[in-house]
Protein backbone atom coordinates (compact mmCIF):
# COMPACT_ATOMS: atom_id res chain seq x y z
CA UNK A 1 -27.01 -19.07 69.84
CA UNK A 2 -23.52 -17.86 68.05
CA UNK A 3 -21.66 -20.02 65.89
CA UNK A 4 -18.59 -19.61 68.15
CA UNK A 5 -16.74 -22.67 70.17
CA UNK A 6 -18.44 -24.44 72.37
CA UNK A 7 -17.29 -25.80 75.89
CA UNK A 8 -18.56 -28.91 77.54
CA UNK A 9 -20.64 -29.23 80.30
CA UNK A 10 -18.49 -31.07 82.25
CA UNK A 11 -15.70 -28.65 81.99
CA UNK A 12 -17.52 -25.68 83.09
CA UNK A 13 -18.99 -27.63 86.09
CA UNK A 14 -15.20 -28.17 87.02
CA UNK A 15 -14.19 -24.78 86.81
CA UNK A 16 -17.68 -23.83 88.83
CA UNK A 17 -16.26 -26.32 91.58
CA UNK A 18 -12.87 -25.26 91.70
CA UNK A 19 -14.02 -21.77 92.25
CA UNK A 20 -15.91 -22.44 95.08
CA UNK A 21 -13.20 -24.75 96.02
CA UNK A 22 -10.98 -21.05 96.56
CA UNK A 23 -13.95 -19.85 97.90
CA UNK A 24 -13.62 -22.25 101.12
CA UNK A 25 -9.95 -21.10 101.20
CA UNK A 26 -11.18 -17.85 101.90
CA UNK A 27 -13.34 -18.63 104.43
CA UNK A 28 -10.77 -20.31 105.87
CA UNK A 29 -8.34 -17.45 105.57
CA UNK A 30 -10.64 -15.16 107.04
CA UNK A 31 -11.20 -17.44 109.94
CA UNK A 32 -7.88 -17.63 111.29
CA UNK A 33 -7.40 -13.66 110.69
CA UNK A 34 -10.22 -12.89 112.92
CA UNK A 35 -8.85 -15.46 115.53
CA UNK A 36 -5.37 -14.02 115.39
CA UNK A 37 -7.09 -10.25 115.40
CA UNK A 38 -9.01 -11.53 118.56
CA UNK A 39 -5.37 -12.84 119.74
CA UNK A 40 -3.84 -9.45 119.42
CA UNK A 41 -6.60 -7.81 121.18
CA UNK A 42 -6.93 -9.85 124.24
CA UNK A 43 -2.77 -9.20 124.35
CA UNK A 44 -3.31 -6.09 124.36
CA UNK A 45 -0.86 -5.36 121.18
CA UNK A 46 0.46 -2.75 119.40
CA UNK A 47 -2.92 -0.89 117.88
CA UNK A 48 -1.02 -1.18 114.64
CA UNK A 49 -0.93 -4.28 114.62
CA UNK A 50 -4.25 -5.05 115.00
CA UNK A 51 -5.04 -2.30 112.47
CA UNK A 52 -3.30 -4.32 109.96
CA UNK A 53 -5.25 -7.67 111.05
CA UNK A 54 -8.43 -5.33 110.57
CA UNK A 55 -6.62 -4.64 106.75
CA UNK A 56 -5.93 -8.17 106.53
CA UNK A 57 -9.90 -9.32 107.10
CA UNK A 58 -11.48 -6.05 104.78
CA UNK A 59 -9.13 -7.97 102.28
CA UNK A 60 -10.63 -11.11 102.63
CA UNK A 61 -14.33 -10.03 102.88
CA UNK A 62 -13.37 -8.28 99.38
CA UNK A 63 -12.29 -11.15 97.97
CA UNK A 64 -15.13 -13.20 99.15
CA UNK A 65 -17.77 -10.69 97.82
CA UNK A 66 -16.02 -10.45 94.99
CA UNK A 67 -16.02 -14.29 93.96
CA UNK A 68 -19.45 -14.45 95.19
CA UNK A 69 -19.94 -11.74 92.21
CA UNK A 70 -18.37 -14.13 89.97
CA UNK A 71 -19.88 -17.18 90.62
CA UNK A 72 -23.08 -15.98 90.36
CA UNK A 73 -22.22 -14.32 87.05
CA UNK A 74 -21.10 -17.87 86.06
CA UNK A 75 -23.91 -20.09 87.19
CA UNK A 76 -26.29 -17.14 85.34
CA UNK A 77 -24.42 -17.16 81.93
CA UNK A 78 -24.43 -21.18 82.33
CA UNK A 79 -27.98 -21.30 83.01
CA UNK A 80 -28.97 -19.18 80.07
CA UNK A 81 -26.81 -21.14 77.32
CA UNK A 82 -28.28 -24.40 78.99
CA UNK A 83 -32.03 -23.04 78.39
CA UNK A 84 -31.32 -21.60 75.04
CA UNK A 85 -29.54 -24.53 73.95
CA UNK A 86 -32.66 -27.05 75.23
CA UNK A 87 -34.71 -24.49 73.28
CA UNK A 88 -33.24 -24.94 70.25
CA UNK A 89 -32.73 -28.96 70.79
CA UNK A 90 -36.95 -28.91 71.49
CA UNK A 91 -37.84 -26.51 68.10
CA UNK A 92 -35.58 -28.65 65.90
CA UNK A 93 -37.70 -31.72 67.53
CA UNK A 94 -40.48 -30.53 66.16
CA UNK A 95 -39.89 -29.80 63.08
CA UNK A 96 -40.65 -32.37 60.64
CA UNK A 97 -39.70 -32.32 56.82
CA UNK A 98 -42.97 -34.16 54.65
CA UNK A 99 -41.77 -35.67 51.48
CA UNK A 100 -43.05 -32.70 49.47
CA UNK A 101 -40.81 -30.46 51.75
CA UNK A 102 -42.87 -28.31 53.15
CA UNK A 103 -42.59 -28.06 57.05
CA UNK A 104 -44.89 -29.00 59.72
CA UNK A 105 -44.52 -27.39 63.19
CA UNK A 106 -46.38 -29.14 66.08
């Protein structure tokens, strides 16, 4: 593990949340393009116009795969420093200094 700053727990488990918080919003997004899109077609509109809804959802399905990327890039990297850092918490456990300093590993 690097000497570098280190972030709480608790504020990377917000930031985890409020990304899947905008990951809802998506869904949501993408929702009501596909029922407008189904709107347009059973109105028989303008084919431009439901080439643009069509634009609209590829958007959103980027976005959501896209996210889905990151968060799993995120809950990975946070998994990794968790282990490492209960790795190193367990070998300093078990290290134990006798009083003629020499070390003793269990």
């Amino acid at each position: 593990m690097s000497g570098g700053p280190r972030i709480s727990f608790n504020a990377i488990d917000s930031a985890l949340s409020s990304l899947k918080n905008c990951q809802s919003y998506i869904n949501s997004g993408m929702d009501v393009a596909t029922q407008v899109a189904l709107d347009l077609v059973e109105s028989f509109n303008d084919e431009e116009d439901i080439n643009n809804m069509e634009k609209v959802m590829l958007e959103y399905a980027k976005m959501d795969r896209e996210l889905n990327h990151y968060i799993k890039a995120f809950e990975e990297t946070i998994n990794q420093d968790y282990k490492e850092q209960v790795c190193l918490h367990q070998q300093s456990t078990q290290v134990l200094f006798t009083s003629d300093a020499s070390l003793m590993m269990f």
